[in-house]
Protein backbone atom coordinates (compact mmCIF):
# COMPACT_ATOMS: atom_id res chain seq x y z
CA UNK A 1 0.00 0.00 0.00
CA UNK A 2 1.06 3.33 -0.71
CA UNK A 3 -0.08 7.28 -1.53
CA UNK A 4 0.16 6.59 -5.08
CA UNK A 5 -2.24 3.41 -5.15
CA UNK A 6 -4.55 5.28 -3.23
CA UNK A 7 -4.62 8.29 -5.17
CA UNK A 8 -4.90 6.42 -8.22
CA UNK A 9 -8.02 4.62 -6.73
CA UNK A 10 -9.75 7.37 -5.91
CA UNK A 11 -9.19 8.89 -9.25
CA UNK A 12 -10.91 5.67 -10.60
CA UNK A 13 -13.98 6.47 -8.74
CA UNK A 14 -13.19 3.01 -6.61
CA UNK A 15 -14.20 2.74 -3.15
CA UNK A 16 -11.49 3.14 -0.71
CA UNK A 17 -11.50 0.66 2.55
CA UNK A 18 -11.39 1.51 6.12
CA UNK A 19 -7.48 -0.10 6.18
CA UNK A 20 -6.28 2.74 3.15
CA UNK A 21 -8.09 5.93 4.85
CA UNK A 22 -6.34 4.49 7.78
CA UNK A 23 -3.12 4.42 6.01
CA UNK A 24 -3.40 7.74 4.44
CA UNK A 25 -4.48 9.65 7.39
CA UNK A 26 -1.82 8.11 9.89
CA UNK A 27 0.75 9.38 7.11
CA UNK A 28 -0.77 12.96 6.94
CA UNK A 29 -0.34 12.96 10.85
CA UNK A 30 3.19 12.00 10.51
CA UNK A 31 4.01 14.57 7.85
CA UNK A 32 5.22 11.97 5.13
CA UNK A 33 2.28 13.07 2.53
CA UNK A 34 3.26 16.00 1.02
CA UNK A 35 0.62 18.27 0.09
CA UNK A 36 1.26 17.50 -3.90
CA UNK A 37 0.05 14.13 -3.34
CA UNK A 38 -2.96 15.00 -0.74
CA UNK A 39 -4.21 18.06 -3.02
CA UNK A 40 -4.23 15.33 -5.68
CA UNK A 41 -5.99 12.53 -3.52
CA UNK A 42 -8.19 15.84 -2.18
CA UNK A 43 -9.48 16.76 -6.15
CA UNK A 44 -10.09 12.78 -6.75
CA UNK A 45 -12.49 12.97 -3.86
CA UNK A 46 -14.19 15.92 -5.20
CA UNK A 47 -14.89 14.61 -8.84
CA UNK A 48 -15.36 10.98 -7.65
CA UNK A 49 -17.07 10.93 -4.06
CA UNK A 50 -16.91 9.28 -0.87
CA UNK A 51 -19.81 6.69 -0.59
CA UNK A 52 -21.08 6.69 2.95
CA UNK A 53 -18.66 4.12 4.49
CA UNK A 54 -15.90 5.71 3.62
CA UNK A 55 -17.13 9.48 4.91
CA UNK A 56 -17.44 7.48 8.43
CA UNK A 57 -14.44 5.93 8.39
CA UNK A 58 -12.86 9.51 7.42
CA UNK A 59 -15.11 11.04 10.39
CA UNK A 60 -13.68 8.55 13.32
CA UNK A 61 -10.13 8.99 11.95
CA UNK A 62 -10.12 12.71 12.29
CA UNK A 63 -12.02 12.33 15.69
CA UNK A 64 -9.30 9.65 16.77
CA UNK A 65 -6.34 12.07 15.47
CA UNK A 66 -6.51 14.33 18.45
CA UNK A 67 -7.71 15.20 21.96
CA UNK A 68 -11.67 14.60 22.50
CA UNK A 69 -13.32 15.67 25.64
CA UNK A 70 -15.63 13.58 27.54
CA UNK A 71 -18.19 14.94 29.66
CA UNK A 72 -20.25 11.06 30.10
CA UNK A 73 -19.85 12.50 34.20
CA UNK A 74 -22.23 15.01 34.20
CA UNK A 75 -25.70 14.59 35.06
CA UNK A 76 -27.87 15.49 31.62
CA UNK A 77 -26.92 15.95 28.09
CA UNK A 78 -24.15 18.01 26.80
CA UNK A 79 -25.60 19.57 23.76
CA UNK A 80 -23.78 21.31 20.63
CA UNK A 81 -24.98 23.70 17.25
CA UNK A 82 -22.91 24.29 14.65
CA UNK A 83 -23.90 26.53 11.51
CA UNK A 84 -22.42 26.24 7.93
CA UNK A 85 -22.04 30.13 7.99
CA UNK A 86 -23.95 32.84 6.57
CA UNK A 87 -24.38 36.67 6.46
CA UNK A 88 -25.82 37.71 10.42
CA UNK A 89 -25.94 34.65 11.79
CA UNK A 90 -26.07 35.31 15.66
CA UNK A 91 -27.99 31.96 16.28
CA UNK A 92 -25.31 30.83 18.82
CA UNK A 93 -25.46 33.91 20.88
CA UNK A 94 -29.26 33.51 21.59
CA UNK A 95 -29.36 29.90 21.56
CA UNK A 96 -26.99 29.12 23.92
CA UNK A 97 -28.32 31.20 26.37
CA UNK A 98 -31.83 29.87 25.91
CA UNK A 99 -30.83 26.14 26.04
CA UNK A 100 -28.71 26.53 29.27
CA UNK A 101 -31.46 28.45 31.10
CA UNK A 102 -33.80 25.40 30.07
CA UNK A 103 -31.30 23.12 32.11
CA UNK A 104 -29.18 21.36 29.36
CA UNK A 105 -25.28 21.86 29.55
CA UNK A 106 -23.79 23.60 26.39
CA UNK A 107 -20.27 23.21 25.10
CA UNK A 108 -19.59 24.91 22.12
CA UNK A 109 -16.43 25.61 20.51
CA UNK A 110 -16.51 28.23 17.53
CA UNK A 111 -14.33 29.83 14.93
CA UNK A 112 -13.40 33.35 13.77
CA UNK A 113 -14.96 34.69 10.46
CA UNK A 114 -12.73 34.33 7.53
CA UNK A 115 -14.02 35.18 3.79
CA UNK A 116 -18.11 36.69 3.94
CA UNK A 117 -18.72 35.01 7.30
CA UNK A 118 -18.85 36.54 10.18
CA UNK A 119 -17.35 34.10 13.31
CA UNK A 120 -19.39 33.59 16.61
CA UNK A 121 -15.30 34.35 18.60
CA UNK A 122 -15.09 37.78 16.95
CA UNK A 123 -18.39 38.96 18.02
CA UNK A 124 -18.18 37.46 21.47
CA UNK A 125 -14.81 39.84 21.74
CA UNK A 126 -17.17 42.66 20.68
CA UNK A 127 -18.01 42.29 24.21
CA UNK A 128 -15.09 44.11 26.68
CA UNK A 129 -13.42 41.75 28.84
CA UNK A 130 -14.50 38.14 27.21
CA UNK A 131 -12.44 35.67 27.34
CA UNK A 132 -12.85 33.10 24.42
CA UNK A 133 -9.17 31.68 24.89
CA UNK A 134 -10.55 29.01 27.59
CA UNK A 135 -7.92 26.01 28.34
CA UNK A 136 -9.92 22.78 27.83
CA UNK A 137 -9.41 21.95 31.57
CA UNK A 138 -11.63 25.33 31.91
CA UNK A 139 -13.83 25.26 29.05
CA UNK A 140 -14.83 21.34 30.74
CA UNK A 141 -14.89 22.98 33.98
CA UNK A 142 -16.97 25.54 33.00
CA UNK A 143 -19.66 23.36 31.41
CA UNK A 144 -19.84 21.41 34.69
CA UNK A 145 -20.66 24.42 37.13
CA UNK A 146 -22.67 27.14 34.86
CA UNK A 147 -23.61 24.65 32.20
CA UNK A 148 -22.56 26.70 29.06
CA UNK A 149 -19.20 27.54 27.98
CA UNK A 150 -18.34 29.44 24.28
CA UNK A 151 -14.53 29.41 23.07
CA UNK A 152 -12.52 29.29 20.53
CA UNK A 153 -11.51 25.98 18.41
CA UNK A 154 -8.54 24.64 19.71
CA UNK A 155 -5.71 22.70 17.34
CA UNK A 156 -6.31 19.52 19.65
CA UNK A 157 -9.19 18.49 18.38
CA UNK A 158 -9.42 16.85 15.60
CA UNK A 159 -5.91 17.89 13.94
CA UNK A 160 -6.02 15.57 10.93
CA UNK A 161 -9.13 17.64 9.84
CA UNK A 162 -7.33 21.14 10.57
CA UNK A 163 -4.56 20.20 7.91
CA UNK A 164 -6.44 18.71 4.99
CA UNK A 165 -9.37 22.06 5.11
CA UNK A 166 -5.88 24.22 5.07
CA UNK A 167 -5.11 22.41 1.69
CA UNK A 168 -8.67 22.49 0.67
CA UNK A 169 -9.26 25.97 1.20
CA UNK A 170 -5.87 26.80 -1.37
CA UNK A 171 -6.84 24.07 -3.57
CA UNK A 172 -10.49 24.74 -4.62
CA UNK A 173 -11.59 21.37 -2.90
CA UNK A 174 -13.38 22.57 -0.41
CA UNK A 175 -16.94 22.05 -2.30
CA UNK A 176 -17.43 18.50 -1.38
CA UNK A 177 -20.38 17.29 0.38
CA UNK A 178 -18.10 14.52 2.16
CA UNK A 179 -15.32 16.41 2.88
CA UNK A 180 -17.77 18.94 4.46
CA UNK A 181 -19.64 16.67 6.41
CA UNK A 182 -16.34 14.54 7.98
CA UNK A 183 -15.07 18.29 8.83
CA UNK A 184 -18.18 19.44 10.96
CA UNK A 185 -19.08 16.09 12.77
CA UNK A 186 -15.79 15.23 14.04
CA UNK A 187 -15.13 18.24 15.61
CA UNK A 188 -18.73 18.32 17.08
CA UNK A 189 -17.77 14.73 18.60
CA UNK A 190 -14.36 15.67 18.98
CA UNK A 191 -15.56 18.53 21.28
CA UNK A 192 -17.96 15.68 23.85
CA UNK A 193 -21.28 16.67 22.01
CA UNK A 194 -23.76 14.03 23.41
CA UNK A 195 -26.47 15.70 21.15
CA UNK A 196 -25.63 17.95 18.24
CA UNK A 197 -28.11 20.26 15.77
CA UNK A 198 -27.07 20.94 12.67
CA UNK A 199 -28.32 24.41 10.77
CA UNK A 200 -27.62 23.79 7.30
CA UNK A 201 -27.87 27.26 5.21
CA UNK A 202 -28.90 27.21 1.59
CA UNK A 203 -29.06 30.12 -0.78
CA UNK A 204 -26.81 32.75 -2.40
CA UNK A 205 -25.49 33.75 0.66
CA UNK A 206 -24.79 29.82 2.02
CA UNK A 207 -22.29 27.60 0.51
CA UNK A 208 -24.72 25.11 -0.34
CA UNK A 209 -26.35 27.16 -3.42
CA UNK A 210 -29.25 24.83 -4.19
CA UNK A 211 -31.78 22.92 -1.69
CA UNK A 212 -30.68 19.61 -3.68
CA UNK A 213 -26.80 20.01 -1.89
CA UNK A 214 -28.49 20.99 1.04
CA UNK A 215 -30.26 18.40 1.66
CA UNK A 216 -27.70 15.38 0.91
CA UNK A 217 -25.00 17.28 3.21
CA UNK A 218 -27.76 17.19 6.07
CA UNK A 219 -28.60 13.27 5.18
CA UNK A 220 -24.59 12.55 5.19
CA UNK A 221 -23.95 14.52 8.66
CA UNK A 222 -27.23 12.68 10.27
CA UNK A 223 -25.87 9.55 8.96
CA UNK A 224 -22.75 9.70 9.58
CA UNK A 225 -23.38 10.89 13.24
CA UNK A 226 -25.67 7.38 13.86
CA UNK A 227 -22.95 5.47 12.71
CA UNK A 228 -21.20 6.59 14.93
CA UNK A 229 -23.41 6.85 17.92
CA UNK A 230 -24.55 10.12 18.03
CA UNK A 231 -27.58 11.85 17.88
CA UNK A 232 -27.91 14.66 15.06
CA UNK A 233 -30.98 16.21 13.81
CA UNK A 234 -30.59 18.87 11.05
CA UNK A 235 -32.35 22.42 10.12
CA UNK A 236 -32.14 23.66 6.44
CA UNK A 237 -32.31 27.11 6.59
CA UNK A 238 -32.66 29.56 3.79
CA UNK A 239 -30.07 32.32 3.12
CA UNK A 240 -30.86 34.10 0.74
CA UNK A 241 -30.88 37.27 2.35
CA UNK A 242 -28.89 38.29 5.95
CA UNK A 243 -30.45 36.69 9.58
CA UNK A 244 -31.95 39.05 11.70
CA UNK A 245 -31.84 42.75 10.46
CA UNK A 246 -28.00 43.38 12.21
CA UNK A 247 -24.64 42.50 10.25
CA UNK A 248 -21.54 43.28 12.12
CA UNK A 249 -19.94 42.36 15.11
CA UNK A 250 -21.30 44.93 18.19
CA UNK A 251 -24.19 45.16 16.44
CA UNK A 252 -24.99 41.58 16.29
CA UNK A 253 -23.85 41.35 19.61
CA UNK A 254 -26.88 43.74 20.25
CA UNK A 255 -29.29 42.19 18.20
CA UNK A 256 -28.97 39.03 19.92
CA UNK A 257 -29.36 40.83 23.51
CA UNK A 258 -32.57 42.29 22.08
CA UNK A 259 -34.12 38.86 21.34
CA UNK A 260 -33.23 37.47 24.71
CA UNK A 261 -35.09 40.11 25.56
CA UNK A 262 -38.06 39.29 23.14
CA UNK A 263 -37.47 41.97 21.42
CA UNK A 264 -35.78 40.43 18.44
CA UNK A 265 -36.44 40.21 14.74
CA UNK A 266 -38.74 37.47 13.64
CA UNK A 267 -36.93 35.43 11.63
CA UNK A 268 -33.82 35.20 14.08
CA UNK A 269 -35.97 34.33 16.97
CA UNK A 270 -38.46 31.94 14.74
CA UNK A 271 -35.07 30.18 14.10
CA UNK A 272 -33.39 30.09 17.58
CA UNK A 273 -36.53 28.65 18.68
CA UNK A 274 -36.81 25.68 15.92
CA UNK A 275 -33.43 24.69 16.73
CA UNK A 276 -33.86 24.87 20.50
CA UNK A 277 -37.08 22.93 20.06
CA UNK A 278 -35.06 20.06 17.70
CA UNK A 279 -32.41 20.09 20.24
CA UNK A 280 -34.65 19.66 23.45
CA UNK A 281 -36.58 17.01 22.07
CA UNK A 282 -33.57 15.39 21.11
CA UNK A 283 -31.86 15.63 24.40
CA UNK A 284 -35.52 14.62 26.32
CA UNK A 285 -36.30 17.68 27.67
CA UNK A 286 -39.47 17.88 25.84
CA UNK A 287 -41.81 15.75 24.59
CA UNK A 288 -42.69 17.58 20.86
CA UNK A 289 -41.17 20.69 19.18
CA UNK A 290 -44.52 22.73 20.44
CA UNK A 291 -43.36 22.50 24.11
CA UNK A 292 -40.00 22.58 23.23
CA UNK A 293 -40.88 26.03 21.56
CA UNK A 294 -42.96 26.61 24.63
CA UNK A 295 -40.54 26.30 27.05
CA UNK A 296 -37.79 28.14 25.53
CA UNK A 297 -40.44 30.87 25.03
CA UNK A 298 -41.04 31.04 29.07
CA UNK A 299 -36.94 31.55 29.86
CA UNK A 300 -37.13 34.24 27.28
CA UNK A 301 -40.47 35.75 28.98
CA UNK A 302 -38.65 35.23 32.28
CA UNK A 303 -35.61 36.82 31.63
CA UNK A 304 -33.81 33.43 32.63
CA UNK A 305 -31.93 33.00 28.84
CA UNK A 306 -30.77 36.44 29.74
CA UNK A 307 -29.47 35.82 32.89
CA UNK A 308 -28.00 32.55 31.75
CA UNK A 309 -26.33 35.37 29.06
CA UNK A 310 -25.17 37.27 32.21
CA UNK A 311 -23.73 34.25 33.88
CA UNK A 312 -21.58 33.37 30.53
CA UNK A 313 -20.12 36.58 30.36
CA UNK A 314 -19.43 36.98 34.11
CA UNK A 315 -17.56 33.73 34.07
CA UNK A 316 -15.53 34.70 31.13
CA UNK A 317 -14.65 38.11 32.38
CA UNK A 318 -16.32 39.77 30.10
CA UNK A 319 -18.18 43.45 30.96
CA UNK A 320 -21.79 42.43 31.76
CA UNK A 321 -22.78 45.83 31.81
CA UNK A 322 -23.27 45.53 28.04
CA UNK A 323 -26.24 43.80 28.86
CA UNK A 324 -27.93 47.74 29.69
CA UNK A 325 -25.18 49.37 28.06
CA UNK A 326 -24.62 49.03 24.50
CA UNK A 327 -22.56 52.30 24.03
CA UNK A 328 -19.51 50.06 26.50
CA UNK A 329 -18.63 47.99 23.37
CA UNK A 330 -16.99 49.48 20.12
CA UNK A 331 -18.68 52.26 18.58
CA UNK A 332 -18.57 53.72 15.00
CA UNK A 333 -17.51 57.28 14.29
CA UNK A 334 -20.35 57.94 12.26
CA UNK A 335 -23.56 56.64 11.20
CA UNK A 336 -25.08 57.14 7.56
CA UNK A 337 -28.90 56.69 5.87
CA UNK A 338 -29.23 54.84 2.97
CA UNK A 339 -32.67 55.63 1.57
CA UNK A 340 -35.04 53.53 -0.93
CA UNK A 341 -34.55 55.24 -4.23
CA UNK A 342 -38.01 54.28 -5.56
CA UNK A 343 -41.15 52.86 -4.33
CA UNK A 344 -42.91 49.80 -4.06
CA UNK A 345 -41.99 46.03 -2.62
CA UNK A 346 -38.46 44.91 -1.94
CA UNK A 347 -37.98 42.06 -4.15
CA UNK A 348 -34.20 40.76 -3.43
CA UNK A 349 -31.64 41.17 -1.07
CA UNK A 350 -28.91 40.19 -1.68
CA UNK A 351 -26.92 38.70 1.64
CA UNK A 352 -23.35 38.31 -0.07
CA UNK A 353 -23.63 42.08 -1.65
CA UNK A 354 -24.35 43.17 2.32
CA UNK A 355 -21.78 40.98 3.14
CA UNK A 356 -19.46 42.97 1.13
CA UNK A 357 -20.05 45.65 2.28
CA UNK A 358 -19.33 45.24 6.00
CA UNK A 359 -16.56 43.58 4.98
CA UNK A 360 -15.38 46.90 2.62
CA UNK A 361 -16.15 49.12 5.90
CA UNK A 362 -13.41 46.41 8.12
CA UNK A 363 -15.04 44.23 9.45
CA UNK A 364 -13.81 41.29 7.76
CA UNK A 365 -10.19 39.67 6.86
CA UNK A 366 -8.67 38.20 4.21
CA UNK A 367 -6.34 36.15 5.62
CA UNK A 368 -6.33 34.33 9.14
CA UNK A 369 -4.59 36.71 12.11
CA UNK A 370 -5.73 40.15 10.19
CA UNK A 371 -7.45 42.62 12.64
CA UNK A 372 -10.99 43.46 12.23
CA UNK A 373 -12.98 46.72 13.08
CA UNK A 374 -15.77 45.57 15.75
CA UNK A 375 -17.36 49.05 15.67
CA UNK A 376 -18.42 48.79 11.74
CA UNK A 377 -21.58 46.94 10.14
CA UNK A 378 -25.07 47.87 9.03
CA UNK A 379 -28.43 47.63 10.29
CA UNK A 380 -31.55 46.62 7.53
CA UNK A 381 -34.69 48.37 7.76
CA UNK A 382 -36.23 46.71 4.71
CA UNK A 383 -36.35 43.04 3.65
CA UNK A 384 -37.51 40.57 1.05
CA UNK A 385 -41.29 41.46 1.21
CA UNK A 386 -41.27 44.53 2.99
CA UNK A 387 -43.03 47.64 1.52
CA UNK A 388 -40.99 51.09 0.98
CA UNK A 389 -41.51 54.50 -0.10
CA UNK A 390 -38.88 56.25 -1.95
CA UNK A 391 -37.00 58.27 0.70
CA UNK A 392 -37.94 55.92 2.96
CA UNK A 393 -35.05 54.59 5.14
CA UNK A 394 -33.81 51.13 3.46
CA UNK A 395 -30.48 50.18 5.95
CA UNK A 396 -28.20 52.15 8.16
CA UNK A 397 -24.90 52.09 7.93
CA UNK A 398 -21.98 52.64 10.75
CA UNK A 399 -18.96 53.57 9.59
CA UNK A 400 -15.34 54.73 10.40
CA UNK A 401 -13.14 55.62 7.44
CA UNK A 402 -12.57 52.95 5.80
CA UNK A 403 -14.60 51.87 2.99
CA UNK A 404 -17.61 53.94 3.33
CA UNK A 405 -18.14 55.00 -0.93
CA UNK A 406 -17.77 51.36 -1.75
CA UNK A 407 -19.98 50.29 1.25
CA UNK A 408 -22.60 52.61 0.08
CA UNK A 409 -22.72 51.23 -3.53
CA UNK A 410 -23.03 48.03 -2.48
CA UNK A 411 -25.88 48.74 0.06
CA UNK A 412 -27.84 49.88 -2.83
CA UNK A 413 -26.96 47.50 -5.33
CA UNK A 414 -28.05 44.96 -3.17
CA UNK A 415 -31.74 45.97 -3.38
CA UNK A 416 -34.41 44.93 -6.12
CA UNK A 417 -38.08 46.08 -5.85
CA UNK A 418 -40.91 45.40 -7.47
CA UNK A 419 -44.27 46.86 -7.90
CA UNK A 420 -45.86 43.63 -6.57
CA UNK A 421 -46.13 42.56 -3.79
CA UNK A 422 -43.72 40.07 -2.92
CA UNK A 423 -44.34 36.90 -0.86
CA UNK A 424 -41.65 36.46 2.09
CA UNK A 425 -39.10 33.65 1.32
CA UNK A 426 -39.87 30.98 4.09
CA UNK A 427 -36.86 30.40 6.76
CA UNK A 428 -37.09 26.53 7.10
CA UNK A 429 -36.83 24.88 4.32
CA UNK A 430 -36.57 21.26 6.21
CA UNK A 431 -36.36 19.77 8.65
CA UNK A 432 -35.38 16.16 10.59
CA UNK A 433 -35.40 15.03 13.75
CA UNK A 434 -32.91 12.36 14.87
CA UNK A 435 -34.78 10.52 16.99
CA UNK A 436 -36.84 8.91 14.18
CA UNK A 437 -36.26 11.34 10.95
CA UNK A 438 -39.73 12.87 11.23
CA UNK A 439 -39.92 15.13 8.85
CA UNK A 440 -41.69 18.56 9.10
C-alpha cells in the first residue's frame, strides 16, 4: 500500500476501505504526505465521491487524530450547534443562552470569520473583557458548574481535519459534500457533544447554493453521526438574504441581547426557537417541538436566557454591563442613511452584496490573524417582502473611514423592488429530527 495506489483509486472512482483511509491519514499525521500528493488525492475525492462508508471511516479517523473531551460525568446531556455560515448569523449567541437556562449543559467551541462570514469568537470579543481563549481543563470545567461555555476551536481536536481544510481551502476542494460533512461532525464529537443540531444554510449567501446540496450534506452529517453513535438532527435554513436585520460584530452582539429580551427580529428568533425545540426534544427535555418552543419561550419571557447570558459573560470576564449598556462595546464614528430610491416592494436582497459591504467598511479579513474593526456593520430596515416608499429609510450604515463610498454602492446594489407585492421567502426549508427522521 502506498499514496500513489490510493490516489490512483480514488481517481478511478473506486471505493477506498477503512485499512487505506487508515493508512493515508496516519501518514498525513506523521508529515510523510506532502501536500502535492494530498491536493491530488483531495481533487479525486471531489470529482469521484466518498460513498457513505468511507465518509465514516474519514469522520472517526479525524475524531481519533486528536484530543476529545468527555463529559459522560455530568448529570444530563451536553448539547452542541454548529452553523455552515452565513451573512448575520447570531444563532449561537441567543441559543446558547436559551438552552442553558432550560437546564441542558452547552459546550460549544466556535471559529473566527474568515471570507463573507462573520465568526461567533469575533463577536463574542465585541463584548469588553471576554475571554474566548478558555484552556480545555476550563472550558470542561466551565460546562460542569454554569452549564454553558463558548470558546474558541482549539488545534487539539481533531488535527487531521485542521490540515487537509488548510489544503482544501488553497486548492479549490473545499466544495465537497463529504469532505464537508467529515469536517463538521468530528469536531462536534471531537468537542464531547452528546447531542448535536445541525443548521444547514442554503441560498446565495450559504455555501450550499441549491436545496438539492443541502439536503444530501444534512442526510450525510445525520448519517454519519448514527454510525457513529450520536444523535444529530438537522435544520435547512434559507439564506438568501442576511439573519436578523443586524450585520456586524457589536451590532450583532446587540441584536442578539434584544431577542433574549423578546425583542428580536422574527426570523432570528423563529429560528433560535426551531433549533432549540429540535435540540430539546432530542436531548428529552421535551416531549414535541410545540413545548420545546414553549418552554424556551417562558426563559425568554422570564428573563432566565438572559441571565443565563449574564452568567456566561461573568464567568468569562467579560463586561456584563453591556447587557444595559450598548454604548460600553466598540462604537462607529459615524452613522449614515441609505434611503429607498423608488417605491414599491423589496424584491431581493442580496446577503453576499451586504456581506461585502461590511466587509469593505473592516469588518472582515482576508487572511487568518488580520485585525478586524468591531465598531463597523449595518443595520436593515427593509427586507424581502417589505413595503418602501422612496425616501424611505432602506439600511443604516456605521462607519469609520474605511470603505464607506464602496460600502454605500453596495448597500444599494443589493436591493431589487418590485411593484408587486412580494411573498416572504420561508426560513425553514426542512427539517429532521434524529430521533426517528420525522420530517416537518
Amino acid at each position: 500500500m502506498n499514496i500513489i495506489e490510493i490516489i490512483y483509486k480514488k481517481r478511478r472512482g473506486i471505493a477506498h476501505s477503512e485499512e487505506e483511509l487508515t493508512y493515508l491519514i496516519e501518514n498525513v499525521m506523521s508529515g510523510k504526505v506532502p501536500d502535492y500528493q494530498l491536493s491530488a488525492w483531495l481533487m479525486a475525492v471531489c470529482c469521484q465521491g466518498l460513498n457513505l462508508d468511507e465518509t465514516t471511516w474519514l469522520t472517526d479517523l479525524y475524531v481519533h487524530s486528536g484530543q476529545t473531551l468527555d463529559f459522560s460525568d455530568l448529570d444530563g446531556m451536553v448539547v452542541d450547534k454548529h452553523s455552515t455560515g452565513g451573512v448575520g448569523d447570531k444563532t449561537t449567541l441567543v441559543l446558547a443562552p436559551m438552552l442553558g437556562a432550560c437546564g441542558l449543559k452547552v459546550a460549544k467551541l466556535s471559529g473566527r470569520g474568515l471570507g463573507f462570514t462573520g465568526g461567533t469568537i469575533d463577536k463574542l470579543e465585541a463584548i469588553p473583557g471576554f475571554n474566548v481563549n478558555l484552556s480545555v481543563k476550563d472550558f470542561c470545567e466551565q460546562v460542569k458548574t454554569i452549564g454553558l461555555a463558548l470558546g474558541a476551536q482549539t488545534a487539539e481536536l481533531a488535527p487531521a481535519d485542521g490540515k487537509i481544510y488548510a489544503l482544501r481551502d488553497v486548492t479549490a476542494t473545499v466544495a465537497s459534500i463529504p469532505l464537508i460533512a467529515a469536517s463538521v461532525v468530528s469536531k462536534k464529537i471531537a468537542a464531547g457533544a452528546q447531542v448535536i443540531t445541525l443548521d444547514i444554510k442554503v441560498g446565495e449567501g450559504a455555501f450550499m447554493k441549491s436545496l438539492e446540496d443541502a439536503k444530501d450534506l444534512a442526510y450525510t452529517c445525520r448519517e454519519v453521526g448514527k454510525r457513529l453513535g450520536r444523535s444529530i438532527s438537522t435544520v435547512t435554513s434559507f439564506m438568501g438574504q442576511p439573519l436578523g436585520n443586524a450585520i456586524g460584530h457589536t451590532l450583532e452582539v446587540m441584536e442578539a441581547i434584544e431577542t433574549l429580551k423578546g425583542k428580536g427580529p422574527q426570523d432570528l428568533t423563529e429560528l433560535c426557537l426551531t433549533l432549540g425545540a429540535v435540540t430539546l426534544v432530542d436531548a428529552q427535555k421535551a416531549p414535541s417541538l410545540e413545548q420545546g418552543k414553549s418552554l424556551l419561550k417562558e426563559v425568554i419571557s422570564s428573563g432566565k436566557a438572559l441571565d443565563k447570558l449574564a452568567e456566561l459573560i461573568e464567568t468569562q470576564h467579560g463586561d456584563v454591563r453591556v447587557i444595559e449598556d450598548y454604548t460600553l462595546m466598540s462604537q462607529p464614528k459615524q452613522k449614515i442613511k441609505i434611503v429607498a430610491p423608488t417605491s414599491g416592494f423589496v424584491q431581493h436582497c442580496d446577503a453576499l452584496k451586504i456581506a461585502a459591504a461590511v466587509k469593505s467598511l473592516g469588518a472582515g479579513r482576508l487572511s487568518k490573524g488580520e485585525p478586524i474593526d468591531l465598531s463597523v456593520g449595518v443595520i436593515l430596515h427593509r427586507k424581502i417582502g417589505d413595503a418602501v416608499k422612496t425616501g424611505e429609510p432602506l439600511a443604516e450604515l456605521w462607519v469609520n473611514e474605511k470603505g464607506k463610498a464602496e460600502a454605500e454602492a453596495l448597500i444599494i446594489e443589493a436591493f431589487e423592488f418590485s411593484s408587486q407585492p412580494i411573498s416572504k421567502a420561508p426560513l425553514i426549508e426542512e427539517l429532521y429530527l434524529s430521533h426517528d427522521l420525522a420530517t416537518l
